[in-house]
Protein backbone atom coordinates (compact mmCIF):
# COMPACT_ATOMS: atom_id res chain seq x y z
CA UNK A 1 -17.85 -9.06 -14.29
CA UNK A 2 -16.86 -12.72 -13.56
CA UNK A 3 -18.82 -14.07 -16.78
CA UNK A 4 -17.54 -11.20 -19.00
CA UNK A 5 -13.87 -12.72 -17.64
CA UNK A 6 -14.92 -15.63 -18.36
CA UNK A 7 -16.07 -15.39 -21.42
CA UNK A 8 -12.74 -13.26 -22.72
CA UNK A 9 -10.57 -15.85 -21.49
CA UNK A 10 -7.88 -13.88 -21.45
CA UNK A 11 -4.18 -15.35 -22.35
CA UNK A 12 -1.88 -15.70 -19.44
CA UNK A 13 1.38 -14.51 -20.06
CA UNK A 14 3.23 -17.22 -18.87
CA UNK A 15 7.05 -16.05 -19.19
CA UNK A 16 5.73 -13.33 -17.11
CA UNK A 17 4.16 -15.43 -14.46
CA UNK A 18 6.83 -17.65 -14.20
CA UNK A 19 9.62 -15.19 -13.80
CA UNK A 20 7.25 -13.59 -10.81
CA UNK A 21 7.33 -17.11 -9.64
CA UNK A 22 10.55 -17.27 -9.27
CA UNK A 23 11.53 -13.82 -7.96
CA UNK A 24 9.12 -15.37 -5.03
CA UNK A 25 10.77 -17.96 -4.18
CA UNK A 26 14.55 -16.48 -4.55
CA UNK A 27 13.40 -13.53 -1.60
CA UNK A 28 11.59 -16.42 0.62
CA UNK A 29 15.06 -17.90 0.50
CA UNK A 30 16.82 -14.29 1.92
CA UNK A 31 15.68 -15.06 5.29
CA UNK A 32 15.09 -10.97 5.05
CA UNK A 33 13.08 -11.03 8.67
CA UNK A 34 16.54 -12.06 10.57
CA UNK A 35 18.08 -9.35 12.64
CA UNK A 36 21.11 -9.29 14.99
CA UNK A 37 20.49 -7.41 17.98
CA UNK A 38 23.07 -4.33 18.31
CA UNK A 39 24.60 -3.91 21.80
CA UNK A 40 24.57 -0.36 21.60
CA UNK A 41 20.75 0.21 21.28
CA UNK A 42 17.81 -2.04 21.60
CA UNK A 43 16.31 -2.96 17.99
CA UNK A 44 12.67 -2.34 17.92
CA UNK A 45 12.35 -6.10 16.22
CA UNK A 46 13.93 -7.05 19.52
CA UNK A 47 11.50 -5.11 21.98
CA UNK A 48 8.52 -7.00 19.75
CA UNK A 49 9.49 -10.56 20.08
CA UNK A 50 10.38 -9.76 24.07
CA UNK A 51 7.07 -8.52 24.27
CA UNK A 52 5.64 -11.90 23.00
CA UNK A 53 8.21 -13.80 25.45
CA UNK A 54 7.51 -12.18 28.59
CA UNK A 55 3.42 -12.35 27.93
CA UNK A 56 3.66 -15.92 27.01
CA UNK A 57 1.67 -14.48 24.02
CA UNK A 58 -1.18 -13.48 26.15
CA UNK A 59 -1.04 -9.35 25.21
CA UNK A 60 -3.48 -7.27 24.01
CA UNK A 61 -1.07 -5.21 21.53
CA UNK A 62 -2.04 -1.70 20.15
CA UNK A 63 -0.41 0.36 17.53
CA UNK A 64 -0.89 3.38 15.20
CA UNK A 65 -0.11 2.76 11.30
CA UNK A 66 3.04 2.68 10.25
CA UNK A 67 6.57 1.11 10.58
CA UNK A 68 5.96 0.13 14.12
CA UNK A 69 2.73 -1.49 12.72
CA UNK A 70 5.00 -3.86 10.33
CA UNK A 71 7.31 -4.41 12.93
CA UNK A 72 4.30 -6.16 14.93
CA UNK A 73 3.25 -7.97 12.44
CA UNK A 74 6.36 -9.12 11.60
CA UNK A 75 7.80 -9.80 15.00
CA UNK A 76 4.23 -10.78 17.63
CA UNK A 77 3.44 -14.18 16.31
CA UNK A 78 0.07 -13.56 17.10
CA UNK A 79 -1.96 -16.66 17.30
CA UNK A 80 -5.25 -16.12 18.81
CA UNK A 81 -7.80 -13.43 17.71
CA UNK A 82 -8.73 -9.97 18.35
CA UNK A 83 -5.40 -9.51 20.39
CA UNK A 84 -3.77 -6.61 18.07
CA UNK A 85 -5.77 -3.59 17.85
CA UNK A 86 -4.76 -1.12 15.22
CA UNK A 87 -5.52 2.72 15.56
CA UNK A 88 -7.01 4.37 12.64
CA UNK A 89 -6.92 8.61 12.56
């Protein structure tokens, strides 16, 4: 498959590409992670990154699939592996 590629060389559409490029970089610039925590009911974002504070890191952290699943991934800077297990029906 890779010489076939190769061999095609297909023509990159840059206008395309760039414009992709660009849409990129304008949402890395949005910040969109940031929350502000409500004071009527704990954000789950919240619970996440207390979770990482009060372990020092140092959790084992389980979840199903799901939006919980992007919130932890999002929110548990995990740095060491094998420390998030993810349940799979």
């Amino acid at each position: 498959m890779n010489d076939i590629i190769a061999a095609e060389k297909p023509a990159q559409n840059t206008a395309a590409l760039s414009a992709w490029l660009n849409k990129l970089k304008n949402g890395r610039s949005k910040n969109c992670l940031s929350f502000t925590q409500s004071t009527e009911f704990i954000k789950p974002q919240y619970v996440i990154q207390k979770l990482h504070e009060v372990t020092k890191g140092e959790a084992f952290v389980t979840s199903d699939v799901g939006q919980h699943q992007m919130w932890a991934a999002q929110y548990y800077p995990f740095d060491k592996p094998r420390r998030w297990i993810i349940l799979v029906a």
